[in-house]
PDB file of N, CA and C in Angstrom:
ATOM      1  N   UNK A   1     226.525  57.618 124.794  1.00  0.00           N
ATOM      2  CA  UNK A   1     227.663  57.987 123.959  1.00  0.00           C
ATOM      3  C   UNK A   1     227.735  59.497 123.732  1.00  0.00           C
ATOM      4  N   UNK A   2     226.913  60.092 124.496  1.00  0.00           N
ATOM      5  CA  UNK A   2     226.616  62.041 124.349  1.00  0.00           C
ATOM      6  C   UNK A   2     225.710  62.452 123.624  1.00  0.00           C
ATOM      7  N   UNK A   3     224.756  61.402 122.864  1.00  0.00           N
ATOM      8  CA  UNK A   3     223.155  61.983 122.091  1.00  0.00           C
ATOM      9  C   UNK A   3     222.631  62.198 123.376  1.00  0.00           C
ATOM     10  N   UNK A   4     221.647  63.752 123.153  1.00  0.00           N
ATOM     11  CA  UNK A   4     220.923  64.283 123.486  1.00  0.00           C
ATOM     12  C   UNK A   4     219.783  63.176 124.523  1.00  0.00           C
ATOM     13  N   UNK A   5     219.331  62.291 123.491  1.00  0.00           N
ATOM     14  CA  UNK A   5     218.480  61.187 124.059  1.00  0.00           C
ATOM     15  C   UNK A   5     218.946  59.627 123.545  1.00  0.00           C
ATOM     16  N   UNK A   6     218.146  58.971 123.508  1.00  0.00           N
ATOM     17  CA  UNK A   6     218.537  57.416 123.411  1.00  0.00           C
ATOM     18  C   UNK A   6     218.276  57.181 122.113  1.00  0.00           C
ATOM     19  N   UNK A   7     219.093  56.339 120.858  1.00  0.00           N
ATOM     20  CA  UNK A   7     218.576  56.151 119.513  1.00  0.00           C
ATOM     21  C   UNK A   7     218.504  54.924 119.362  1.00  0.00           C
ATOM     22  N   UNK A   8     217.852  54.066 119.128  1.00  0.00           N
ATOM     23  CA  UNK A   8     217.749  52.597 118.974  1.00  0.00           C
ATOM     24  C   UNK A   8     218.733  52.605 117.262  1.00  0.00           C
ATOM     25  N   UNK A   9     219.697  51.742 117.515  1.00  0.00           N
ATOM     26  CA  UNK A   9     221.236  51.917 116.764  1.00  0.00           C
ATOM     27  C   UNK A   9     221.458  49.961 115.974  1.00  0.00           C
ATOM     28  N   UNK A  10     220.659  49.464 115.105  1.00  0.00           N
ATOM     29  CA  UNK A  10     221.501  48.017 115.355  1.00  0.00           C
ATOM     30  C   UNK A  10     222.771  48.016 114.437  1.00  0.00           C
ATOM     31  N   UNK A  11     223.422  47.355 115.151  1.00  0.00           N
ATOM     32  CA  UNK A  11     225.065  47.262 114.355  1.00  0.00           C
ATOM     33  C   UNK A  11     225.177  45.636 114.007  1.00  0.00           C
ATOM     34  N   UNK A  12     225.550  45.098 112.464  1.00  0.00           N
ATOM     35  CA  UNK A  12     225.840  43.933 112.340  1.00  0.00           C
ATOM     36  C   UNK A  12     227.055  43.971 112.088  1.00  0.00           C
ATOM     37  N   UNK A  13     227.934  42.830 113.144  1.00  0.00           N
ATOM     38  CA  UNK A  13     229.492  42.836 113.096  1.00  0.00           C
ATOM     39  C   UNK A  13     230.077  41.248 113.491  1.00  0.00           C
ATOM     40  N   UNK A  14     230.706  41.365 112.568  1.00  0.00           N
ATOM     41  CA  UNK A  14     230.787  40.055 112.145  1.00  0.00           C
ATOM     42  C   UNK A  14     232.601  39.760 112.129  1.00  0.00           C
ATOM     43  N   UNK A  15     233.309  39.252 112.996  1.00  0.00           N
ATOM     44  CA  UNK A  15     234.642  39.099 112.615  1.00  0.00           C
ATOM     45  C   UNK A  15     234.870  40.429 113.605  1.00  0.00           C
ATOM     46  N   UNK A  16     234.441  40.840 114.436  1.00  0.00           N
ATOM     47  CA  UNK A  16     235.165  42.033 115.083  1.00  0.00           C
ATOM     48  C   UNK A  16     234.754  41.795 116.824  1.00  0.00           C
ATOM     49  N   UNK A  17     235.320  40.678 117.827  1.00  0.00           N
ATOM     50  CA  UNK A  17     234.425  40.303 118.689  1.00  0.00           C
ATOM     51  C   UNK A  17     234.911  42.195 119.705  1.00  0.00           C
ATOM     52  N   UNK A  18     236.151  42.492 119.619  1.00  0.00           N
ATOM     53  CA  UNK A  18     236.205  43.800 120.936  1.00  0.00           C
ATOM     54  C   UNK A  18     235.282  44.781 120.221  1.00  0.00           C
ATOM     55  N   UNK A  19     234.323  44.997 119.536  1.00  0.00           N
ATOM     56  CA  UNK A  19     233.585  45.833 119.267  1.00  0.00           C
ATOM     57  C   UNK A  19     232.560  46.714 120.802  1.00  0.00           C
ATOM     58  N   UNK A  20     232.323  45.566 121.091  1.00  0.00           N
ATOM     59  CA  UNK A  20     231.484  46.400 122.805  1.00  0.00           C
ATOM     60  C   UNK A  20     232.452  46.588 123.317  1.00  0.00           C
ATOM     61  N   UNK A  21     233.847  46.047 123.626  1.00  0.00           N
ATOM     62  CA  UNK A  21     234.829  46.760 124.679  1.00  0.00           C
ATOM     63  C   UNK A  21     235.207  48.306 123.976  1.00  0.00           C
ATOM     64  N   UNK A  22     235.065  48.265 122.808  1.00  0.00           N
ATOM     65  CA  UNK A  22     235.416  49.807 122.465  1.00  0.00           C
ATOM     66  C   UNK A  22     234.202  50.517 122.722  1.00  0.00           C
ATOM     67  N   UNK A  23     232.742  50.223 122.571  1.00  0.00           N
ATOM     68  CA  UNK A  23     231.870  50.577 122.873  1.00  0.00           C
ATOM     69  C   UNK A  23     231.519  51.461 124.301  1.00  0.00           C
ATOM     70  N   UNK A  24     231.858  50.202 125.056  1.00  0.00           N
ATOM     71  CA  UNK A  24     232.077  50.774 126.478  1.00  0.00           C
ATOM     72  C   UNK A  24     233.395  51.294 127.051  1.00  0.00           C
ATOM     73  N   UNK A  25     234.178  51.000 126.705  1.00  0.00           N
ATOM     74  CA  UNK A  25     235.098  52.123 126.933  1.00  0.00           C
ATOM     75  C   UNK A  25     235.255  53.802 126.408  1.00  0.00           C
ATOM     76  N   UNK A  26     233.932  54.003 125.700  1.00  0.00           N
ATOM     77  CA  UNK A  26     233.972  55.453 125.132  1.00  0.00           C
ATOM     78  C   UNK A  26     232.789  55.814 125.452  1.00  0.00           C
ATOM     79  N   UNK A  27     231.890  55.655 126.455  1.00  0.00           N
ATOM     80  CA  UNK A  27     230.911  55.838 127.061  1.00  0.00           C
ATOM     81  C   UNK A  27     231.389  57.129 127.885  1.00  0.00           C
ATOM     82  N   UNK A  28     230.381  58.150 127.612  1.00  0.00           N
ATOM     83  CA  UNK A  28     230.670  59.310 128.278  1.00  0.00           C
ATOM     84  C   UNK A  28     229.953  59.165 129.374  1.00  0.00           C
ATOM     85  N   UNK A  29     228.774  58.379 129.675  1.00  0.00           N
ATOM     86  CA  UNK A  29     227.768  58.860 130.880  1.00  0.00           C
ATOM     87  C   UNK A  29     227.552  57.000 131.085  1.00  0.00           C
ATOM     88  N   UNK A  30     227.282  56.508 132.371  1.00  0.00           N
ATOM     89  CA  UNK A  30     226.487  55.467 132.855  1.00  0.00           C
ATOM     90  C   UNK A  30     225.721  54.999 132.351  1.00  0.00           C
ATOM     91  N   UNK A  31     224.658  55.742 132.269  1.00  0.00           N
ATOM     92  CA  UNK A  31     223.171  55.670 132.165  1.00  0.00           C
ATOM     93  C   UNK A  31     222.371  56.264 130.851  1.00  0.00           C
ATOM     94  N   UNK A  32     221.609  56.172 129.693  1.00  0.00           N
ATOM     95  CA  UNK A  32     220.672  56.518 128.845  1.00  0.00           C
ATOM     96  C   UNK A  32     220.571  57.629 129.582  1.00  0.00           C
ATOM     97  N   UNK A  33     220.560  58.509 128.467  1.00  0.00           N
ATOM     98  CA  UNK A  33     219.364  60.009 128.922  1.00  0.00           C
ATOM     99  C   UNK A  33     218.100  59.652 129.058  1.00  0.00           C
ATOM    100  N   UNK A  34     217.535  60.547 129.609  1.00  0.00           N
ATOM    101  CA  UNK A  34     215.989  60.150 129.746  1.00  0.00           C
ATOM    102  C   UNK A  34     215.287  61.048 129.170  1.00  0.00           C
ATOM    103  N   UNK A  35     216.008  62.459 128.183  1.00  0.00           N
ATOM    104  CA  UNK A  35     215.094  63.010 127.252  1.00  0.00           C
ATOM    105  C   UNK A  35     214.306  61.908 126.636  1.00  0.00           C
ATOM    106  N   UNK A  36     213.662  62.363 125.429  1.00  0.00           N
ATOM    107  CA  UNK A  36     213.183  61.989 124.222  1.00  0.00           C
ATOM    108  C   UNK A  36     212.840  62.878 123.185  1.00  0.00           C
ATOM    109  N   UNK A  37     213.254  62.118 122.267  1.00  0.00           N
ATOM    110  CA  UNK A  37     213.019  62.798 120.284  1.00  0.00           C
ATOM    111  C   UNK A  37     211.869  63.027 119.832  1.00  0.00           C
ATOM    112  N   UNK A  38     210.886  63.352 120.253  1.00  0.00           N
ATOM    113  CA  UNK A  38     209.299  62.310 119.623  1.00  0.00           C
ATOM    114  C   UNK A  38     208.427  64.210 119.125  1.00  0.00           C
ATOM    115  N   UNK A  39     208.228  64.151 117.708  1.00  0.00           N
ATOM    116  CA  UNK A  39     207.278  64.894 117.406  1.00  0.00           C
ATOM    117  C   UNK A  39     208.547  66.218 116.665  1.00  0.00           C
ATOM    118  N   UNK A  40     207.654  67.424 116.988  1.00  0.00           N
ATOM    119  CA  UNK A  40     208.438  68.420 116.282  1.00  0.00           C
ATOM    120  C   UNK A  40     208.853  69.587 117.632  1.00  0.00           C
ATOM    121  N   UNK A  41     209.828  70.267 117.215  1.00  0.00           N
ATOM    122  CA  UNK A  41     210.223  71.762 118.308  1.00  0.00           C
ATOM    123  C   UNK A  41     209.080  72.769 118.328  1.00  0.00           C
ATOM    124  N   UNK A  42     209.157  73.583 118.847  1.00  0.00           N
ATOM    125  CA  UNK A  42     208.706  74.829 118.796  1.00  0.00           C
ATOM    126  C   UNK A  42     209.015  75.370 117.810  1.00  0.00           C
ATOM    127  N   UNK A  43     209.629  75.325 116.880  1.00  0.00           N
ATOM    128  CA  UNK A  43     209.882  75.815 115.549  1.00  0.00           C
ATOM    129  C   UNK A  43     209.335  74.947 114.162  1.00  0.00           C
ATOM    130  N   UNK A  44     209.075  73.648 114.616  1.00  0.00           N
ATOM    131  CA  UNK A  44     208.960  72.666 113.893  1.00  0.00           C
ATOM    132  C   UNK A  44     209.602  71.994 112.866  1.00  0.00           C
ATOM    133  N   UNK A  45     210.722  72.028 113.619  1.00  0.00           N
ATOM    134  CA  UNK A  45     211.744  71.006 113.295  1.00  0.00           C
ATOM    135  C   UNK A  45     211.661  69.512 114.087  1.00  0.00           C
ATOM    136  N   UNK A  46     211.810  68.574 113.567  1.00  0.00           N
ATOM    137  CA  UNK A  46     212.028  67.435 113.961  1.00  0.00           C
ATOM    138  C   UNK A  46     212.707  67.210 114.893  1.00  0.00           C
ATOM    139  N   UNK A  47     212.474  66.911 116.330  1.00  0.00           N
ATOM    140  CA  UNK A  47     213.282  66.525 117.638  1.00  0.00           C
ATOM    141  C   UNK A  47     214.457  65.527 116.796  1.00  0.00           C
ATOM    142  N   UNK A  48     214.042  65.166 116.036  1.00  0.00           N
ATOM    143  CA  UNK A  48     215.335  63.202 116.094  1.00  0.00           C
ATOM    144  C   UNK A  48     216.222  64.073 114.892  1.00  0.00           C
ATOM    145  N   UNK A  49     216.169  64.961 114.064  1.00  0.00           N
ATOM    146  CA  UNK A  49     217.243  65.369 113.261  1.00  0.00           C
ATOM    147  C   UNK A  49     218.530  65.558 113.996  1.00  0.00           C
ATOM    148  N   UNK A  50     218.814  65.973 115.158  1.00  0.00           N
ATOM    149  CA  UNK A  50     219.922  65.788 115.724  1.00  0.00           C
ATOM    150  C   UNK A  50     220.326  64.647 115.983  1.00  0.00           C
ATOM    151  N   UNK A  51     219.886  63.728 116.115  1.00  0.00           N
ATOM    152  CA  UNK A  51     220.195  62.302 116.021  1.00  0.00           C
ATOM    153  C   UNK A  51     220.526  61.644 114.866  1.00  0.00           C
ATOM    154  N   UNK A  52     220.846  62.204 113.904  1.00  0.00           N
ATOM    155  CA  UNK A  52     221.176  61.804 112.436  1.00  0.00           C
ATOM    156  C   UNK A  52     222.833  61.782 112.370  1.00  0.00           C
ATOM    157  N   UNK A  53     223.200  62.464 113.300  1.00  0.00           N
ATOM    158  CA  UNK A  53     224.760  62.895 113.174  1.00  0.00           C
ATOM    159  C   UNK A  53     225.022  61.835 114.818  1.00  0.00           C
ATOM    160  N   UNK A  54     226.651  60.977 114.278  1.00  0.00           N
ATOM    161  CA  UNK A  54     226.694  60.239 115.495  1.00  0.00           C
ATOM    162  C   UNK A  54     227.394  60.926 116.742  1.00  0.00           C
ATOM    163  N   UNK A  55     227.442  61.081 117.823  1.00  0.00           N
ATOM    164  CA  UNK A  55     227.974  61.908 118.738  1.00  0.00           C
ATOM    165  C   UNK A  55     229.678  61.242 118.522  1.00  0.00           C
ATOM    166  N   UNK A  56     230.531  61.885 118.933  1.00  0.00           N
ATOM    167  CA  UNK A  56     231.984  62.364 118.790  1.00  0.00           C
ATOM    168  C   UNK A  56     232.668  60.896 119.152  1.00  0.00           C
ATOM    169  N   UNK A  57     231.861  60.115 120.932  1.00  0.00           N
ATOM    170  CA  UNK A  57     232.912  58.991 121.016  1.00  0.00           C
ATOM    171  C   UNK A  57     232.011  57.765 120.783  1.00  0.00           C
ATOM    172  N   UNK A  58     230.941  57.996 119.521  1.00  0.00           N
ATOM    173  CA  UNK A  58     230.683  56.883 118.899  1.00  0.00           C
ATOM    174  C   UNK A  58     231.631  56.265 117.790  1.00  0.00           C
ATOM    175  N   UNK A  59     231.830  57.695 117.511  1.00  0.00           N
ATOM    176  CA  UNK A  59     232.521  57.952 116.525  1.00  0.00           C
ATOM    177  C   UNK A  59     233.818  57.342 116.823  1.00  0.00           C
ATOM    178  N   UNK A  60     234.499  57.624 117.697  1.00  0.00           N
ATOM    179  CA  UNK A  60     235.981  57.198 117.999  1.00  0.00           C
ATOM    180  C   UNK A  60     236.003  55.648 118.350  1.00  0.00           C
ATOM    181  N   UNK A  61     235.019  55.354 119.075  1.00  0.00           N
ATOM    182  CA  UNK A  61     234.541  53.950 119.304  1.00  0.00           C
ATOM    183  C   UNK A  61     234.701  52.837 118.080  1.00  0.00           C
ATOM    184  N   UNK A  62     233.763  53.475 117.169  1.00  0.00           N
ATOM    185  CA  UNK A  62     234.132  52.452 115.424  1.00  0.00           C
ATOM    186  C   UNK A  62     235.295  52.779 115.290  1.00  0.00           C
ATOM    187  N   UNK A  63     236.064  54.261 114.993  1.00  0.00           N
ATOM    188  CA  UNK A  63     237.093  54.005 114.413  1.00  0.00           C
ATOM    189  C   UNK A  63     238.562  53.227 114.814  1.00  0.00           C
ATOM    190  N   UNK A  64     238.311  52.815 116.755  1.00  0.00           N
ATOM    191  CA  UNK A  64     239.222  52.059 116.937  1.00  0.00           C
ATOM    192  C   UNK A  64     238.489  51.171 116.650  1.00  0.00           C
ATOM    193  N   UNK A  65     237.381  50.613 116.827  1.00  0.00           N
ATOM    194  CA  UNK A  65     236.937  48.809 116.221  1.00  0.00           C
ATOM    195  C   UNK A  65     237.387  48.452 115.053  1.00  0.00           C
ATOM    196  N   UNK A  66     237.010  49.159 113.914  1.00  0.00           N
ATOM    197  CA  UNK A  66     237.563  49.341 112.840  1.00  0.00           C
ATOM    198  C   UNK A  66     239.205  49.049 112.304  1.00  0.00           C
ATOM    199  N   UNK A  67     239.782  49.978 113.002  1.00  0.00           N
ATOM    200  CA  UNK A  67     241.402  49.978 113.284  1.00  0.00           C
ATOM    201  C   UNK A  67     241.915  48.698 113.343  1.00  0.00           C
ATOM    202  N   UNK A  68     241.706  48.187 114.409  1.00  0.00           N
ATOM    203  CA  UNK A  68     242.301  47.329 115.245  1.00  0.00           C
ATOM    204  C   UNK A  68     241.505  45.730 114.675  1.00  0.00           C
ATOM    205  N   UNK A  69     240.282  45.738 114.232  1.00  0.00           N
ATOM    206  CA  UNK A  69     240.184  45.070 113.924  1.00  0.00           C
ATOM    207  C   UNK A  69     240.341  44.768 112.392  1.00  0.00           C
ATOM    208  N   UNK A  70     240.719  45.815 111.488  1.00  0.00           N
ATOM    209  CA  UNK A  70     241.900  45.578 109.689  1.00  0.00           C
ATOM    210  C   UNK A  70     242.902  45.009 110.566  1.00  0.00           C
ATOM    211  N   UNK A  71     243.802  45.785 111.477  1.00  0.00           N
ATOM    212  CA  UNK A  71     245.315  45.225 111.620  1.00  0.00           C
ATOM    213  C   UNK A  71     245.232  43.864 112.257  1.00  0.00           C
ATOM    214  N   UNK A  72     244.128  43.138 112.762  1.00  0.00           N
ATOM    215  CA  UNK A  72     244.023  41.888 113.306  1.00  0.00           C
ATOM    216  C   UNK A  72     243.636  40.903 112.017  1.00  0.00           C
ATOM    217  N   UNK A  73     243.512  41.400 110.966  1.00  0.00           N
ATOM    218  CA  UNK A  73     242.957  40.737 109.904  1.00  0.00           C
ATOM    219  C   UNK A  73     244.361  40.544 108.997  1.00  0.00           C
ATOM    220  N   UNK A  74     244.486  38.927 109.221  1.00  0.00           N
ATOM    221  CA  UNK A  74     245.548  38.352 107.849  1.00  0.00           C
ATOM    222  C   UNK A  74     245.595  38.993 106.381  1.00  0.00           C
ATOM    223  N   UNK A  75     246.917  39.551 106.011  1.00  0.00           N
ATOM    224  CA  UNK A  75     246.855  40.024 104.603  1.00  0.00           C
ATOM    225  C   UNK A  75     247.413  38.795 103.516  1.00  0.00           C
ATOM    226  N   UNK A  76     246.787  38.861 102.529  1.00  0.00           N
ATOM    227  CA  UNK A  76     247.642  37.939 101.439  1.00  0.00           C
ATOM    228  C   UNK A  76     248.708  38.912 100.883  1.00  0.00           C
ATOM    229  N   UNK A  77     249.726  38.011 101.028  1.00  0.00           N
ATOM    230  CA  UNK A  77     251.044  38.539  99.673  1.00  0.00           C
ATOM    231  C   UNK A  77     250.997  38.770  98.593  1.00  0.00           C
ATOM    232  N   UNK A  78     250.142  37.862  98.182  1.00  0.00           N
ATOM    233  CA  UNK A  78     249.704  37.930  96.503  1.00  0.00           C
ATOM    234  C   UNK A  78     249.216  39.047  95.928  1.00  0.00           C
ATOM    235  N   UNK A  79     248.226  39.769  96.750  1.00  0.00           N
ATOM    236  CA  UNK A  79     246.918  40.901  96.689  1.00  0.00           C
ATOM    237  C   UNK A  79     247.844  42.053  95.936  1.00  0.00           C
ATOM    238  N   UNK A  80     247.435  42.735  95.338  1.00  0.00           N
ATOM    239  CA  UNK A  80     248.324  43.510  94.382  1.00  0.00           C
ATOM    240  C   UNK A  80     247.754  45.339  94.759  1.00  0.00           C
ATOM    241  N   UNK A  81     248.265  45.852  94.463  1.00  0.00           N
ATOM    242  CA  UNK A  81     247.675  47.013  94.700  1.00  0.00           C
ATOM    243  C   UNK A  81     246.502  47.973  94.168  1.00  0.00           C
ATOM    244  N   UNK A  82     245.763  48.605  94.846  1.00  0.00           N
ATOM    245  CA  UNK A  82     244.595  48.806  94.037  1.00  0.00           C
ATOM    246  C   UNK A  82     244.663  50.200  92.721  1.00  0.00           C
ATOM    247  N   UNK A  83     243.926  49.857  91.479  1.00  0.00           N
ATOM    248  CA  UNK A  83     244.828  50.960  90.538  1.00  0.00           C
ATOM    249  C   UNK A  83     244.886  52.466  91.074  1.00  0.00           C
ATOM    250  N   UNK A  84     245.597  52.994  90.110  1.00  0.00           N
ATOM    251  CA  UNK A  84     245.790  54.634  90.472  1.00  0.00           C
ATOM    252  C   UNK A  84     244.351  55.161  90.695  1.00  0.00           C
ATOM    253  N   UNK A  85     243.688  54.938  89.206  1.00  0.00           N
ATOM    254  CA  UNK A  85     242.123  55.634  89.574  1.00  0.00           C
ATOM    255  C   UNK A  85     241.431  55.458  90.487  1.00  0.00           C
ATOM    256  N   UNK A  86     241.491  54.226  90.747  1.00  0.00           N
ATOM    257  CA  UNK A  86     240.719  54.246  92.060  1.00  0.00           C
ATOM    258  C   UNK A  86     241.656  55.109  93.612  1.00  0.00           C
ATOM    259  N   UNK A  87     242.432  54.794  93.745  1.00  0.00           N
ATOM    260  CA  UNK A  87     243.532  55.828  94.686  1.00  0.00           C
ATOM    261  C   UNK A  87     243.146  57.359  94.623  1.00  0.00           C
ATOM    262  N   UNK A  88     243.039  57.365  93.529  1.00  0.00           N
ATOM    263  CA  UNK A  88     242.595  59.116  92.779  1.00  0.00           C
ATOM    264  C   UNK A  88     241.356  59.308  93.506  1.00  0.00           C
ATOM    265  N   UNK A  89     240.673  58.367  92.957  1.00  0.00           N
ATOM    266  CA  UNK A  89     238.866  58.703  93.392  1.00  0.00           C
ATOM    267  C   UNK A  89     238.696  58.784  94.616  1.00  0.00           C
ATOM    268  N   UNK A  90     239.651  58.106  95.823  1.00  0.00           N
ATOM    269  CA  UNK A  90     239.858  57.982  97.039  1.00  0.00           C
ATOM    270  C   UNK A  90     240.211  59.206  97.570  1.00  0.00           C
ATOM    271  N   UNK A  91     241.083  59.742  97.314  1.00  0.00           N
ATOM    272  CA  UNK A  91     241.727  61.247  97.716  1.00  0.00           C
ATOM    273  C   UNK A  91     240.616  62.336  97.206  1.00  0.00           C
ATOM    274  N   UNK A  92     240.045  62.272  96.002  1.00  0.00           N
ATOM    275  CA  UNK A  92     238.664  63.311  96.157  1.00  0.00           C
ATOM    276  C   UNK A  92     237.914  63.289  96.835  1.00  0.00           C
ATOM    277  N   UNK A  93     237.381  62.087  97.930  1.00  0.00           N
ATOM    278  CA  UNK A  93     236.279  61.893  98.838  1.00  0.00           C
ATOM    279  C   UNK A  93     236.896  62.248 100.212  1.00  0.00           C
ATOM    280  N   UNK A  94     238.124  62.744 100.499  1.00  0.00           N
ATOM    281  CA  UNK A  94     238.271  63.076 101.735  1.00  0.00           C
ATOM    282  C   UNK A  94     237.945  64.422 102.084  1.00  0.00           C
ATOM    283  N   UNK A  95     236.977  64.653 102.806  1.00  0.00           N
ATOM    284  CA  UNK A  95     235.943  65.511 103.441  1.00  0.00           C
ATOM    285  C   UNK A  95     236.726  66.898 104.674  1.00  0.00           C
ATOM    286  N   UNK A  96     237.100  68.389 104.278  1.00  0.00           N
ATOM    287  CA  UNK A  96     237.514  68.630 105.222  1.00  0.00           C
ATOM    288  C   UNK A  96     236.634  70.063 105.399  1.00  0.00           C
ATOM    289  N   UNK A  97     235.490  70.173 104.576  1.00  0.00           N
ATOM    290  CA  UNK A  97     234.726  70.798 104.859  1.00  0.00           C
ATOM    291  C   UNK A  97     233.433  70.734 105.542  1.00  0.00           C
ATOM    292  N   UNK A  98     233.016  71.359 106.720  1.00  0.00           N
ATOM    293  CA  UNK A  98     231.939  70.215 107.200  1.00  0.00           C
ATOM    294  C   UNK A  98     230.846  71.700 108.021  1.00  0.00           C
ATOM    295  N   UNK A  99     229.169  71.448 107.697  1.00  0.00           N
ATOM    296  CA  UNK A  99     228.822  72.825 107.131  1.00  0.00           C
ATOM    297  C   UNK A  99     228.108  72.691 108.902  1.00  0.00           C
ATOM    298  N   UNK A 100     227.210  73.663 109.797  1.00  0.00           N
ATOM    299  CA  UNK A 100     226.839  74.128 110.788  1.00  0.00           C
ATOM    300  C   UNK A 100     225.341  74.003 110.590  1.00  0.00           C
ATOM    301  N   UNK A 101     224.965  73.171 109.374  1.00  0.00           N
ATOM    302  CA  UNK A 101     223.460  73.084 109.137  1.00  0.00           C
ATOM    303  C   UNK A 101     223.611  71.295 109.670  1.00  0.00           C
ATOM    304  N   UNK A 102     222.266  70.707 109.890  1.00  0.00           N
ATOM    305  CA  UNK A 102     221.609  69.231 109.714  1.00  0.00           C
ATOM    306  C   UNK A 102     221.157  69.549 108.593  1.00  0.00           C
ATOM    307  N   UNK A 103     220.940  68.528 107.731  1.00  0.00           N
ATOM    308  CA  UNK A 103     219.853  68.300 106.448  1.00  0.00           C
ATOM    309  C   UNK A 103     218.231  67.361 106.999  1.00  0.00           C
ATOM    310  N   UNK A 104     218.008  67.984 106.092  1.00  0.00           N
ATOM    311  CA  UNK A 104     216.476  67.400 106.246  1.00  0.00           C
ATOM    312  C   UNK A 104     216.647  66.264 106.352  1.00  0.00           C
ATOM    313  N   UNK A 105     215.281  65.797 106.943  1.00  0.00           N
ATOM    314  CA  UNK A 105     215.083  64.195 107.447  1.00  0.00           C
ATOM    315  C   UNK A 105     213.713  63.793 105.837  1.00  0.00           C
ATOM    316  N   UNK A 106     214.556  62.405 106.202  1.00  0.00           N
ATOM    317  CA  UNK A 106     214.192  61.932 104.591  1.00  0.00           C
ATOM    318  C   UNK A 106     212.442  61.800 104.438  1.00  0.00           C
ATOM    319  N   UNK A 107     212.040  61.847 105.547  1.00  0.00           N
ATOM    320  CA  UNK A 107     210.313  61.868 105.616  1.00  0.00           C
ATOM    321  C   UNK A 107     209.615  63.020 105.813  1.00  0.00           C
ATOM    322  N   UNK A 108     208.763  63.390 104.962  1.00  0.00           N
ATOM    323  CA  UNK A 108     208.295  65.326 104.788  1.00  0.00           C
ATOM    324  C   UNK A 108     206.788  64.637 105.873  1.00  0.00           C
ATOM    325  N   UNK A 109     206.585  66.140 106.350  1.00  0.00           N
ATOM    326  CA  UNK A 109     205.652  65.805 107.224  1.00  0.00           C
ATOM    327  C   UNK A 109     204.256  66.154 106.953  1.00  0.00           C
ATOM    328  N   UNK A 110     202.824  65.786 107.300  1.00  0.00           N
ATOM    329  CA  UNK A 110     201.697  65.308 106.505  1.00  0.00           C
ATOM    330  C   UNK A 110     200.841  66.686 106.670  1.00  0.00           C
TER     331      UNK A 110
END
């Protein structure tokens, strides 16, 4: 999907069967890289911190699974709309700043 190396990824999906056709249709390469993540850089940073962030057409991959599989999903009539505050709280979480650092990996090293 364009990581550097291979990340063992499990996805539970339930109600969404074209999930691998979007999968594989956003496959940039054939084949697994054959790098590997394992240990620290020459600087000693963590090889797998780049692997924390999902590459671009993983990314596009869920968001058509996602997509396509809400608009395949029956709506009730009844369902009412969700309140303002919450709508509100919704529009503060949309993200259009996005920084040139990784963050630390949640395990400090010994």
């Amino acid at each position: 999907m364009g990581a550097p190396t291979p990340k063992t990824t499990d996805l539970l999906v339930i109600n969404m069967p074209n999930m691998m056709m979007y999968l594989h249709q956003h496959r940039v390469c054939n084949d697994l890289p054959r790098a590997r993540a394992v240990g620290c850089d020459a600087l000693g940073h963590w090889k797998t911190t780049i692997l924390k962030e999902y590459p671009p057409s993983l990314c596009l991959a869920f968001a058509k699974a996602f997509s396509f599989g809400i608009l395949e999903c029956p709506i009730c009539p009844d369902v009412q709309d969700p309140p303002q505050s919450f709508i509100d709280t919704c529009h503060t979480m949309h993200c259009t700043d996005f920084g040139e650092v990784m963050g630390h990996d949640f395990a400090g090293r010994r």
